[in-house]
N, C-alpha and C. Protein backbone atom coordinates (compact mmCIF):
# COMPACT_ATOMS: atom_id res chain seq x y z
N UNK A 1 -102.32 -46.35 -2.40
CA UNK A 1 -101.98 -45.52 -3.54
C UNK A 1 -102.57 -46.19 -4.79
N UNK A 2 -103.11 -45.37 -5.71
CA UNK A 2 -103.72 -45.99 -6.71
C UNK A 2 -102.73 -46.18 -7.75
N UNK A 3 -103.43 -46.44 -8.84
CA UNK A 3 -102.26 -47.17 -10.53
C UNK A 3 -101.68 -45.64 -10.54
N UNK A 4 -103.20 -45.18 -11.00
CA UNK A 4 -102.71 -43.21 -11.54
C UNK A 4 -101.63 -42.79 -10.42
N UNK A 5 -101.66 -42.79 -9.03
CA UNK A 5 -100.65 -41.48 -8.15
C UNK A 5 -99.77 -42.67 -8.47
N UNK A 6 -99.10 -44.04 -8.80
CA UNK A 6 -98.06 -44.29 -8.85
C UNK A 6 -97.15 -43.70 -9.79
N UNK A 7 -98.08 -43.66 -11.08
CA UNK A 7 -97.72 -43.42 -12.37
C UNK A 7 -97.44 -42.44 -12.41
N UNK A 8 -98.15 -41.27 -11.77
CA UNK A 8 -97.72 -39.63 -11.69
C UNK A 8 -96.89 -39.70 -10.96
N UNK A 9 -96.24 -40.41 -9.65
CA UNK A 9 -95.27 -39.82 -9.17
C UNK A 9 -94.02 -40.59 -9.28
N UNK A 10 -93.76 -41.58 -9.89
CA UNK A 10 -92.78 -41.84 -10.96
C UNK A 10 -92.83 -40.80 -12.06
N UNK A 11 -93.13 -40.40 -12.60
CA UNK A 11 -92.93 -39.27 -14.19
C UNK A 11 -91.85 -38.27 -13.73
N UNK A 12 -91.58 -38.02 -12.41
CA UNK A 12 -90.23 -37.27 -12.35
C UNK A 12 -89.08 -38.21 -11.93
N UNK A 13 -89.13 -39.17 -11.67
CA UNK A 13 -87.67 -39.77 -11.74
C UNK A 13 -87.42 -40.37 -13.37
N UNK A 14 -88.82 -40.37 -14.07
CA UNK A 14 -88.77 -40.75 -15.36
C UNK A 14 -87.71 -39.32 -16.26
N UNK A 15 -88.51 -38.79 -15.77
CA UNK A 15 -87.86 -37.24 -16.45
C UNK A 15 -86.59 -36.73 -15.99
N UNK A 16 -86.18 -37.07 -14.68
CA UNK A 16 -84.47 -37.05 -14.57
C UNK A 16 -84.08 -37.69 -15.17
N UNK A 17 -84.23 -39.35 -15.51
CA UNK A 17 -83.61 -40.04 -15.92
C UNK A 17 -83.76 -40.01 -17.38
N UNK A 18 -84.40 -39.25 -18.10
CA UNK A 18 -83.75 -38.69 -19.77
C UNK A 18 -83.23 -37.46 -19.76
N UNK A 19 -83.12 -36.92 -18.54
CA UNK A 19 -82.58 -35.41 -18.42
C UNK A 19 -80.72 -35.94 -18.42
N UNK A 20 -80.51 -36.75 -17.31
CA UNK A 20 -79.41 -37.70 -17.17
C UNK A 20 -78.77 -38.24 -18.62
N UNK A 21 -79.55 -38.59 -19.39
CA UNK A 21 -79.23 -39.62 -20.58
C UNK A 21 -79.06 -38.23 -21.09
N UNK A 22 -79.58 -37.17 -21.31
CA UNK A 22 -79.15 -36.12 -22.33
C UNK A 22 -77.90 -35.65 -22.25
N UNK A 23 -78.03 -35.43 -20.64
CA UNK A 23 -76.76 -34.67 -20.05
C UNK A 23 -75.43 -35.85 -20.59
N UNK A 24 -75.25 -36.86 -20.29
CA UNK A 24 -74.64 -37.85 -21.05
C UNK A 24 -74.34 -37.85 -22.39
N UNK A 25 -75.07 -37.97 -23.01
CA UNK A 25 -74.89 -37.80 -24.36
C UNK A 25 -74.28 -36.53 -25.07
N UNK A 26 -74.39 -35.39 -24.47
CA UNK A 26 -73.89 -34.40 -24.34
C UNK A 26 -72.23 -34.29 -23.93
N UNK A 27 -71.99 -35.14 -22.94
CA UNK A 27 -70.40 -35.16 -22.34
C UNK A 27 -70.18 -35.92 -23.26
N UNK A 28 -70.74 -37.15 -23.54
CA UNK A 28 -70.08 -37.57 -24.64
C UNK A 28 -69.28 -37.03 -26.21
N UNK A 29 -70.28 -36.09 -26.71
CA UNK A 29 -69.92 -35.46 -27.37
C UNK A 29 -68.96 -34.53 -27.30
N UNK A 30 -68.79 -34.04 -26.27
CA UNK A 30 -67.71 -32.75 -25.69
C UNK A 30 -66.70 -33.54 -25.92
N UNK A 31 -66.09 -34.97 -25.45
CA UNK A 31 -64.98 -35.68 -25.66
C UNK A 31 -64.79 -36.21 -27.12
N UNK A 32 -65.83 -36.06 -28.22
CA UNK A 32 -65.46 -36.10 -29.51
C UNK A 32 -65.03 -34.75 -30.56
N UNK A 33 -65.33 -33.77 -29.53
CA UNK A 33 -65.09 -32.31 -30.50
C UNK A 33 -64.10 -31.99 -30.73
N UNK A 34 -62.84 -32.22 -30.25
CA UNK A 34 -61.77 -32.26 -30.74
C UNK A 34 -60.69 -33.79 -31.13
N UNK A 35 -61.87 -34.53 -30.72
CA UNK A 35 -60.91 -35.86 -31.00
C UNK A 35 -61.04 -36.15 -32.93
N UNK A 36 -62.19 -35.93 -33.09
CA UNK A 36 -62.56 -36.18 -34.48
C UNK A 36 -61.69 -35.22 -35.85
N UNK A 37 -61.10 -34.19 -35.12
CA UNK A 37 -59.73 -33.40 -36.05
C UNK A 37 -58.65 -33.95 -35.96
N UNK A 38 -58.02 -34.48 -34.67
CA UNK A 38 -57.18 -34.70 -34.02
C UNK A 38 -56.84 -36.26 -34.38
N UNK A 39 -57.51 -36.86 -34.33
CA UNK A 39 -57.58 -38.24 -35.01
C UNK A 39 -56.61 -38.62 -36.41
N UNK A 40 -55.46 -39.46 -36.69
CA UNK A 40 -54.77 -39.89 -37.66
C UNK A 40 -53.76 -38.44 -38.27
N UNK A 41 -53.07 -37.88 -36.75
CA UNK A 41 -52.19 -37.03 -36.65
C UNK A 41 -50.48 -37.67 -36.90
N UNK A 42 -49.87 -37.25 -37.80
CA UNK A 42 -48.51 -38.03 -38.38
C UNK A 42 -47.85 -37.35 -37.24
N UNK A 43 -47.89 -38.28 -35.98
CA UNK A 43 -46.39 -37.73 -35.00
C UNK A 43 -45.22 -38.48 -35.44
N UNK A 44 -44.65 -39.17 -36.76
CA UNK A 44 -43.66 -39.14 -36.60
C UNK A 44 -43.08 -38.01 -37.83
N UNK A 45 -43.93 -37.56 -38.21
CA UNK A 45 -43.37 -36.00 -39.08
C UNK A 45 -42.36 -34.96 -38.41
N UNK A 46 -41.34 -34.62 -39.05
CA UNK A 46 -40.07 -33.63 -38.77
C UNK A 46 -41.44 -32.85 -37.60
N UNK A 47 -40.72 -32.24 -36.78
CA UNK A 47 -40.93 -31.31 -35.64
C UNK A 47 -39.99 -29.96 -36.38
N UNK A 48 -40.91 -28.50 -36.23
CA UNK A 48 -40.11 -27.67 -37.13
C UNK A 48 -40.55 -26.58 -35.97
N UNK A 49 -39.49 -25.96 -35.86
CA UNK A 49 -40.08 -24.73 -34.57
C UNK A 49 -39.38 -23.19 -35.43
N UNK A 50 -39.67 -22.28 -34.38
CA UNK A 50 -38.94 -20.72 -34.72
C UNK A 50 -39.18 -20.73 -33.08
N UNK A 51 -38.41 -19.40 -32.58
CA UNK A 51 -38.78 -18.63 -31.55
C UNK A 51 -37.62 -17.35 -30.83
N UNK A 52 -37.58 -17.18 -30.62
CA UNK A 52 -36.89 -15.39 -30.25
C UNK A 52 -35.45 -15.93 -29.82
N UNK A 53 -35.50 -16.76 -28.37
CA UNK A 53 -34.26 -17.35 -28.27
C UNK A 53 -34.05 -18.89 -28.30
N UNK A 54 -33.20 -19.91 -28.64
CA UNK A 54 -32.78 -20.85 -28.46
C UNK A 54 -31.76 -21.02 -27.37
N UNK A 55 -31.85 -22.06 -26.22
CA UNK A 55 -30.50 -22.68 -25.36
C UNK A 55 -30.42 -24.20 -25.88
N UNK A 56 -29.50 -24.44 -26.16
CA UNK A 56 -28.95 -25.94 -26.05
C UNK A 56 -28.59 -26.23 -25.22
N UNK A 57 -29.06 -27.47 -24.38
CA UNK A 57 -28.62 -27.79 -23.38
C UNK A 57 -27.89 -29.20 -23.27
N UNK A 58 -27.02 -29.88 -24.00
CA UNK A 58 -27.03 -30.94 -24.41
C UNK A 58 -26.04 -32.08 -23.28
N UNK A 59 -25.76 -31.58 -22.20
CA UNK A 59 -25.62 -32.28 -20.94
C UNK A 59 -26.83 -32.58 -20.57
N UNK A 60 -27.42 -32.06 -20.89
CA UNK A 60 -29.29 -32.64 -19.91
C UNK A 60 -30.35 -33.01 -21.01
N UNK A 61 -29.51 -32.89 -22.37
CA UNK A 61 -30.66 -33.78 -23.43
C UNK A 61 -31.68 -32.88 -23.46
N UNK A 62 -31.55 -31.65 -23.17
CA UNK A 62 -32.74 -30.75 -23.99
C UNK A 62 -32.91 -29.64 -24.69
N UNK A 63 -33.51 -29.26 -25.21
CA UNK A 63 -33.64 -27.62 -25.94
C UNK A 63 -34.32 -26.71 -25.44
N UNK A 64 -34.54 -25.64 -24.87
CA UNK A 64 -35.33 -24.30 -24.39
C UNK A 64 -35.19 -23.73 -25.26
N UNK A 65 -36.52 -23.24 -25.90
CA UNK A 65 -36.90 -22.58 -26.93
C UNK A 65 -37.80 -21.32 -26.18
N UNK A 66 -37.86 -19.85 -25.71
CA UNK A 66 -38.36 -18.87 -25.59
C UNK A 66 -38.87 -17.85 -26.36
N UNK A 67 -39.88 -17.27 -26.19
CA UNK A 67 -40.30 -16.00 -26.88
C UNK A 67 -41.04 -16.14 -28.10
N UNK A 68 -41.94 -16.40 -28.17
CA UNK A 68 -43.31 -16.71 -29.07
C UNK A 68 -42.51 -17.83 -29.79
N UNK A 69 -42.96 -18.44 -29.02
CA UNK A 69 -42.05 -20.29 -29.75
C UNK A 69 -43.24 -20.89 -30.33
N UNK A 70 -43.15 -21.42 -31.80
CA UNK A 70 -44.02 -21.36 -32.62
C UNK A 70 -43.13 -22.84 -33.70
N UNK A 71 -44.07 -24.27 -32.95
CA UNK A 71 -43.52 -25.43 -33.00
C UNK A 71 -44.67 -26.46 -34.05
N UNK A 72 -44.34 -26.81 -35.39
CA UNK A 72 -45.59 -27.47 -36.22
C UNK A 72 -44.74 -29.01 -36.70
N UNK A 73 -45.36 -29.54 -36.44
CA UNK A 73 -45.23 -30.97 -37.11
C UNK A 73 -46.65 -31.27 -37.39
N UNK A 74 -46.70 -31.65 -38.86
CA UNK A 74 -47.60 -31.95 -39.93
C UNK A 74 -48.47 -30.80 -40.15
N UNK A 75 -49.70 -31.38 -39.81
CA UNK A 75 -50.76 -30.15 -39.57
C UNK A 75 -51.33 -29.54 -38.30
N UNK A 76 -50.03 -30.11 -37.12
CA UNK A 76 -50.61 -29.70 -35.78
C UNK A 76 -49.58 -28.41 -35.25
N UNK A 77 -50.10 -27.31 -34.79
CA UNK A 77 -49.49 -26.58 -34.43
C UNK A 77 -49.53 -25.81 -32.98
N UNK A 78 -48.67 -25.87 -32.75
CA UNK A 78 -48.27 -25.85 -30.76
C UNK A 78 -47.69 -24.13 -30.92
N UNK A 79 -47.94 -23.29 -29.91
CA UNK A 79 -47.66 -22.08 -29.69
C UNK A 79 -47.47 -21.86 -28.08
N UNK A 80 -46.89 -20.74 -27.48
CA UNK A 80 -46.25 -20.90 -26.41
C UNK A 80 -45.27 -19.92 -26.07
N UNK A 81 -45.25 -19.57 -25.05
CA UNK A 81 -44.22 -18.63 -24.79
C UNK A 81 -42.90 -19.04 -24.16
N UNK A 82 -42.46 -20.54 -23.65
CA UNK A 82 -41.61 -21.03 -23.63
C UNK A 82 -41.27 -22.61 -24.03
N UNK A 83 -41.38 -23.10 -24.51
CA UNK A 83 -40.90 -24.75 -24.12
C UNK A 83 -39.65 -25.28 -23.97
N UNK A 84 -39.44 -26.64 -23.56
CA UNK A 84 -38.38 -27.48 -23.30
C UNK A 84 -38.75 -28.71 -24.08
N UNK A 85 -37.46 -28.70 -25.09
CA UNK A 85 -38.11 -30.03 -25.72
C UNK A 85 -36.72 -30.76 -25.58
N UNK A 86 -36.98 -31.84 -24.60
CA UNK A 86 -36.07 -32.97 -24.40
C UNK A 86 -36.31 -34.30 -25.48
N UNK A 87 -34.85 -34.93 -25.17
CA UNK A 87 -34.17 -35.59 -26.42
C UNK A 87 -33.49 -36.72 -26.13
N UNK A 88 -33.34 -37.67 -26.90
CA UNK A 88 -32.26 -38.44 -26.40
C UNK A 88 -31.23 -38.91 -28.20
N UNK A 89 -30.26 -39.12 -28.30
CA UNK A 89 -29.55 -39.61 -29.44
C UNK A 89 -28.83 -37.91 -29.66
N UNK A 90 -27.72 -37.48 -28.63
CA UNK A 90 -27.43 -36.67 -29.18
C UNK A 90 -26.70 -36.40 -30.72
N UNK A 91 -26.57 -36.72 -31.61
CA UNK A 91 -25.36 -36.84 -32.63
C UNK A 91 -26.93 -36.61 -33.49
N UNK A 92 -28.33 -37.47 -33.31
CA UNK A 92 -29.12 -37.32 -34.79
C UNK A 92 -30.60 -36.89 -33.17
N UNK A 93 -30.44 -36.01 -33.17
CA UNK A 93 -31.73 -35.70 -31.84
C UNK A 93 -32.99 -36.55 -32.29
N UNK A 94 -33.72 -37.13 -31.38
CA UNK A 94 -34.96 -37.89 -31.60
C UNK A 94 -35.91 -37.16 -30.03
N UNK A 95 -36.51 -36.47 -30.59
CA UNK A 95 -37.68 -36.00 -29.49
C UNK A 95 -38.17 -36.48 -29.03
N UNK A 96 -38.38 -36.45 -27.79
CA UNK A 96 -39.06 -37.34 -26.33
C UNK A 96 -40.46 -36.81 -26.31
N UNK A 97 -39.93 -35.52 -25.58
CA UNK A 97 -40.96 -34.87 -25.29
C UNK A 97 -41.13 -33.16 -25.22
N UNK A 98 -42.21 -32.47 -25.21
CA UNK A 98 -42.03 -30.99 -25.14
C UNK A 98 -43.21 -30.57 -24.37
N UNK A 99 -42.73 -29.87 -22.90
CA UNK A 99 -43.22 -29.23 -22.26
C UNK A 99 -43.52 -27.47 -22.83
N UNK A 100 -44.35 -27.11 -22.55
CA UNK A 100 -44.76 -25.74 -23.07
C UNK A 100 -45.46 -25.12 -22.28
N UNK A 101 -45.59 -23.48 -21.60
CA UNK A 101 -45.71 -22.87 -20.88
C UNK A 101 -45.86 -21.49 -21.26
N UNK A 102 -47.32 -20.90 -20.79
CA UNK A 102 -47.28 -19.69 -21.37
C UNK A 102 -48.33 -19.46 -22.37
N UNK A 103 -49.69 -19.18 -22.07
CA UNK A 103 -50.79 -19.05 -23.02
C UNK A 103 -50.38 -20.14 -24.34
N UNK A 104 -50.31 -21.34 -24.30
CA UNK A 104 -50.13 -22.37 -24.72
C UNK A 104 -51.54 -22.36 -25.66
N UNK A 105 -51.46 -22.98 -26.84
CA UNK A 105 -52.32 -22.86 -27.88
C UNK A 105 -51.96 -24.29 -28.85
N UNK A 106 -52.72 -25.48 -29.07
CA UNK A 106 -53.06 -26.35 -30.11
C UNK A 106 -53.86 -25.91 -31.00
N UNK A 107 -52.96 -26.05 -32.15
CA UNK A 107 -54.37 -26.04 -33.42
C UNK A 107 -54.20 -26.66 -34.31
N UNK A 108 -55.59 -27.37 -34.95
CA UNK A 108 -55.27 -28.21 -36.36
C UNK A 108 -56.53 -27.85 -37.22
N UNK A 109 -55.80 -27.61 -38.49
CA UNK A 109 -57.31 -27.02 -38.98
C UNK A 109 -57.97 -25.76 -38.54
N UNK A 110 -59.70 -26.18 -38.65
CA UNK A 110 -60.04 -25.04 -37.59
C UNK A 110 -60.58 -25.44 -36.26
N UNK A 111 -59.59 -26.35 -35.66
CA UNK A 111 -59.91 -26.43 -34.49
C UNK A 111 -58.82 -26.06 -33.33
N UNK A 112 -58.89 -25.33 -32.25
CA UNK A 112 -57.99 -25.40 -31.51
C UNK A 112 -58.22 -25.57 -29.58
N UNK A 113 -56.89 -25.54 -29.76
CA UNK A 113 -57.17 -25.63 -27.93
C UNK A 113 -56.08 -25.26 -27.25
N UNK A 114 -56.25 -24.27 -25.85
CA UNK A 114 -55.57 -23.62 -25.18
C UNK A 114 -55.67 -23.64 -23.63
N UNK A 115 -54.48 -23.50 -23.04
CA UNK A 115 -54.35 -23.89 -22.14
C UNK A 115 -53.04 -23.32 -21.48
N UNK A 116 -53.15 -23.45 -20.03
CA UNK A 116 -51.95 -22.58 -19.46
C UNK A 116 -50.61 -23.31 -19.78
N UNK A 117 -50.37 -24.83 -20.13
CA UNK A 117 -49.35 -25.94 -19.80
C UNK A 117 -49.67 -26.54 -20.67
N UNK A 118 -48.56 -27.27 -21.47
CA UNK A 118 -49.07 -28.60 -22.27
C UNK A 118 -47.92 -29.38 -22.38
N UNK A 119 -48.24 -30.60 -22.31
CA UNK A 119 -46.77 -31.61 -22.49
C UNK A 119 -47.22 -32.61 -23.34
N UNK A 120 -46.58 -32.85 -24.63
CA UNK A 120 -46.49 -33.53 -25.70
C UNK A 120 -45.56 -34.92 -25.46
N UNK A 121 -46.01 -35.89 -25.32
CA UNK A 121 -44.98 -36.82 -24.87
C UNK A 121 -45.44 -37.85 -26.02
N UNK A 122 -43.96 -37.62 -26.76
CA UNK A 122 -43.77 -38.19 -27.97
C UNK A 122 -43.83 -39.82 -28.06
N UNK A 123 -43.31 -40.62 -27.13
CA UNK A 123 -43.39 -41.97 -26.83
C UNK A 123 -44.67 -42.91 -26.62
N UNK A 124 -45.84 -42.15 -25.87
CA UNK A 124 -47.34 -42.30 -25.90
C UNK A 124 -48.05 -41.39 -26.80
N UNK A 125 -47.50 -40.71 -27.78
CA UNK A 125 -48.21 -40.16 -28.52
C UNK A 125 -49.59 -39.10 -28.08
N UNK A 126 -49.35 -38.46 -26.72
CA UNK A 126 -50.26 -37.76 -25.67
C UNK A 126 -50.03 -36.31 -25.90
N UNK A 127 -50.92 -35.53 -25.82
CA UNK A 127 -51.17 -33.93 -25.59
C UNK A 127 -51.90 -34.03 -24.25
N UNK A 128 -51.12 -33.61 -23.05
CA UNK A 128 -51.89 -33.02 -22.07
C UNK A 128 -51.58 -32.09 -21.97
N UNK A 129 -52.99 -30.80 -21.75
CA UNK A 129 -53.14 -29.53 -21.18
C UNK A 129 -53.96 -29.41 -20.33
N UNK A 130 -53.32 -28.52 -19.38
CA UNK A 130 -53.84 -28.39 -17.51
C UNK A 130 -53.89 -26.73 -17.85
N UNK A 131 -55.25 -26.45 -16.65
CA UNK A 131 -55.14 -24.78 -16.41
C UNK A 131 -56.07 -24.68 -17.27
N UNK A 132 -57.12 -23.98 -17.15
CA UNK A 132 -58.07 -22.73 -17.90
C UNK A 132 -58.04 -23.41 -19.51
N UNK A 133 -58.34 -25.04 -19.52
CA UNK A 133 -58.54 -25.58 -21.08
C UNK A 133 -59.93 -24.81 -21.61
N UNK A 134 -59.48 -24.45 -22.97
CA UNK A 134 -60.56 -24.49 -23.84
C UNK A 134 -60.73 -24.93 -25.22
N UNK A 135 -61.78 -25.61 -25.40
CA UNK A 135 -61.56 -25.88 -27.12
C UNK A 135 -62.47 -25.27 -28.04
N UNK A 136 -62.07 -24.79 -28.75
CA UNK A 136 -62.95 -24.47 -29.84
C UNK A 136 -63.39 -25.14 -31.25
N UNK A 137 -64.44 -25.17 -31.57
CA UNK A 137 -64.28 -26.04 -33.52
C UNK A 137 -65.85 -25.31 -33.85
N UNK A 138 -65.63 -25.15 -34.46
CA UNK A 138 -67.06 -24.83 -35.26
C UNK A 138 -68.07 -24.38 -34.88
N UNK A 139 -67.54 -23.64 -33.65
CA UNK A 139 -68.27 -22.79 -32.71
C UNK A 139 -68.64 -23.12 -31.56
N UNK A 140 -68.89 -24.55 -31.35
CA UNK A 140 -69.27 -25.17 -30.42
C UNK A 140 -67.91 -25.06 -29.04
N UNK A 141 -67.94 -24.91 -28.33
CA UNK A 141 -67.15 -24.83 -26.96
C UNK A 141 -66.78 -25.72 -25.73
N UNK A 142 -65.77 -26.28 -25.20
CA UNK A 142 -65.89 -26.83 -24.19
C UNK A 142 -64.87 -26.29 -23.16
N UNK A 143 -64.76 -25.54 -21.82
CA UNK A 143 -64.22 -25.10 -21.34
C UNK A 143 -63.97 -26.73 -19.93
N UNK A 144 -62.33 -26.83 -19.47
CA UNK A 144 -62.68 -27.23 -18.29
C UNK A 144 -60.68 -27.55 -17.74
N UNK A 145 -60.71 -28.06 -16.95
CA UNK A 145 -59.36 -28.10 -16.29
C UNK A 145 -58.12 -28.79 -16.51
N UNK A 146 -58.47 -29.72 -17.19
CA UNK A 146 -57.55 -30.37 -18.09
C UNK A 146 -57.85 -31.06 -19.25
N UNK A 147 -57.02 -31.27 -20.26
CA UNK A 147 -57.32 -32.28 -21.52
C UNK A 147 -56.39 -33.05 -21.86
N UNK A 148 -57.05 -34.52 -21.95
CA UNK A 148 -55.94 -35.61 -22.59
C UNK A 148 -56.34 -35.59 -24.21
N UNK A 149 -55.82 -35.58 -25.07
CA UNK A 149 -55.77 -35.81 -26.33
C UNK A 149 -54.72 -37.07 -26.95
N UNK A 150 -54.89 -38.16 -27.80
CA UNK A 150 -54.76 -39.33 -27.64
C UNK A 150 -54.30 -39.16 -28.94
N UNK A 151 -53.09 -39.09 -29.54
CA UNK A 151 -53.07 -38.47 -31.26
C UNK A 151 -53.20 -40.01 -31.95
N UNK A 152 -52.92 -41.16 -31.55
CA UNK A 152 -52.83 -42.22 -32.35
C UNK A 152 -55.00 -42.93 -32.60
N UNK A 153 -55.46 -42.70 -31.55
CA UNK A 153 -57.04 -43.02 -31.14
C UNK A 153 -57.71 -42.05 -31.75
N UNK A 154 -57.21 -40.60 -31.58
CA UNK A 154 -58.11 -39.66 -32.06
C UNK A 154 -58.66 -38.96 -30.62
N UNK A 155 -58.94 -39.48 -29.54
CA UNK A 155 -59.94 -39.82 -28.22
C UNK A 155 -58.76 -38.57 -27.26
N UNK A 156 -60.21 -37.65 -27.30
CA UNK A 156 -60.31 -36.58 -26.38
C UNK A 156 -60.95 -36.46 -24.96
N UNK A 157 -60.68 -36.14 -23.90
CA UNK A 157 -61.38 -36.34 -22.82
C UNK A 157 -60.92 -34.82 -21.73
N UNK A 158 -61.67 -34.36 -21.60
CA UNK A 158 -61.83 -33.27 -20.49
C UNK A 158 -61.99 -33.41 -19.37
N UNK A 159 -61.61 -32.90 -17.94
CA UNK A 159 -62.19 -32.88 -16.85
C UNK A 159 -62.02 -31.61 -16.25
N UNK A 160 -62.48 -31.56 -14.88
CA UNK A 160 -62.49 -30.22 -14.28
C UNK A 160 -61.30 -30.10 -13.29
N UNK A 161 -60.25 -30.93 -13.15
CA UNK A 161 -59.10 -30.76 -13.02
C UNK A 161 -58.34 -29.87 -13.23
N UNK A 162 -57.56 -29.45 -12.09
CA UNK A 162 -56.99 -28.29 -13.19
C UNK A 162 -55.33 -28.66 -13.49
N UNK A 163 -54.95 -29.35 -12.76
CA UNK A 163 -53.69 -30.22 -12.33
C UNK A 163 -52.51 -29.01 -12.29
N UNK A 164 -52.46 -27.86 -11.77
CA UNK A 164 -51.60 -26.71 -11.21
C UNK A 164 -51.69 -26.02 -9.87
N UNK A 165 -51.00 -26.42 -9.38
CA UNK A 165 -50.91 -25.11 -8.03
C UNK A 165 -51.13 -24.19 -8.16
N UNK A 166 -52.15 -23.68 -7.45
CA UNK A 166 -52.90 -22.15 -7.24
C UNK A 166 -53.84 -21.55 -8.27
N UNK A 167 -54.12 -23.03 -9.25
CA UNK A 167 -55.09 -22.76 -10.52
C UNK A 167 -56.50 -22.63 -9.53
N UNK A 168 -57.25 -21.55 -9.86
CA UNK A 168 -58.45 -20.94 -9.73
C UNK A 168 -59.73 -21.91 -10.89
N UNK A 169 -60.84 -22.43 -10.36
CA UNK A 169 -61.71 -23.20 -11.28
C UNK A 169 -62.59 -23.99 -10.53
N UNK A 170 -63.78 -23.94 -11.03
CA UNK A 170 -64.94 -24.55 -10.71
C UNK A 170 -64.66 -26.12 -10.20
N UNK A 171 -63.84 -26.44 -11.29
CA UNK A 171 -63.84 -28.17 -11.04
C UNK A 171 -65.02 -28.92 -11.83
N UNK A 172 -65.42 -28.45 -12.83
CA UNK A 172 -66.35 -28.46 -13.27
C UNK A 172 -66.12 -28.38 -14.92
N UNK A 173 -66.73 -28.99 -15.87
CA UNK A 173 -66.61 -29.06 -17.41
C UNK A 173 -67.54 -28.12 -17.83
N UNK A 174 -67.52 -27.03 -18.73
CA UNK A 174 -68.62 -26.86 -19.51
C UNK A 174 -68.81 -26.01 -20.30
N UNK A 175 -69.52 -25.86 -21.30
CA UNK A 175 -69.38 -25.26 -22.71
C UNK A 175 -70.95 -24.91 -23.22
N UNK A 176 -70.65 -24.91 -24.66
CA UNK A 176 -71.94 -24.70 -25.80
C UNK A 176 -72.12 -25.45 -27.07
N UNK A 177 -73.26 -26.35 -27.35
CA UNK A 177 -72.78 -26.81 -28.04
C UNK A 177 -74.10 -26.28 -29.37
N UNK A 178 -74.09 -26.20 -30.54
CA UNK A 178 -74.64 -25.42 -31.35
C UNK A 178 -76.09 -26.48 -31.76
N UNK A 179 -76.80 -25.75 -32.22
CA UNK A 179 -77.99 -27.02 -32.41
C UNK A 179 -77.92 -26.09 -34.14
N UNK A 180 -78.07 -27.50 -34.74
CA UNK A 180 -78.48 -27.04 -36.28
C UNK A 180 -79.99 -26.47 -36.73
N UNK A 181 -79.49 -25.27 -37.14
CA UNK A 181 -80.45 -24.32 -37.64
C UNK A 181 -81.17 -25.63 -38.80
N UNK A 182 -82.38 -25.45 -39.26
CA UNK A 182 -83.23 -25.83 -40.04
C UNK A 182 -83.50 -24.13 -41.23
């Protein structure tokens, strides 16, 4: 084999391997599109909700909130057609955590994200949503099966997980991401 057929037939593993680095750089970015809103979120701000019905449940340390339950602390706002937000300190309640169910919706700003499930666990300062995630910001898109959101880091991460029984999905991440007009 000569210099030249080596050189030509390396140029396609050359060319996967910046196709690779793009594709990379690319996921990378998908895990900053909502981390970069989301980033230096006040979770210890009052928790303020509305919703159609309230149960107290205060043998089991929690609240069920139903019927367009519509839950904001600071500038983050959680939507939902049911949650459970468990507690501990009954006499001055201190929030644990809040499960939510039901075309589930994060938004801050103009960014948001939706999802079939989401559990807010106040102690790690975590947003996970499982099921049919999507995020939106500035047009750009990332669709995929679950999302960790990290409120103290900022640090967003997607996978194709869907983490629900009988959830329907590729298993697979993927979106659009906008290229700047000139």
């Amino acid at each position: 084999m000569t210099t030249t057929e080596i050189i030509l037939s390396a140029r396609p593993l050359r060319m996967a391997a910046i196709g690779f680095a793009g594709a990379t750089a690319l996921v990378a970015g998908a895990n900053a599109l909502f981390a970069q809103g989301i980033a230096g979120h006040d979770s210890k701000a009052p928790v303020n909700y509305a919703a159609d019905r309230i149960e107290v449940q205060d043998k089991a340390k929690r609240v069920v909130l139903s019927g367009n339950v519509d839950i904001a602390q600071s500038d983050l706002r959680l939507r939902a057609a049911r949650t459970t937000v468990a507690y501990s300190n009954p006499g001055q309640i201190s929030i644990d955590r809040i499960d939510a169910t039901g075309g589930v919706q994060v938004t801050r700003g103009g960014e948001s994200a939706r999802g079939d499930v989401a559990v807010y666990d106040f102690g790690r300062n975590v947003i996970t949503m499982t099921g049919n995630v999507a995020l939106r910001r500035n047009g750009d898109t990332l669709n995929g099966g679950r999302l960790v959101i990290d409120l103290d880091s900022g640090l967003s991460s997607v996978d194709g997980r869907s983490g629900g029984a009988g959830s329907a999905g590729s298993g697979r991440v993927s979106g659009t991401f906008n290229v700047k007009q000139n």
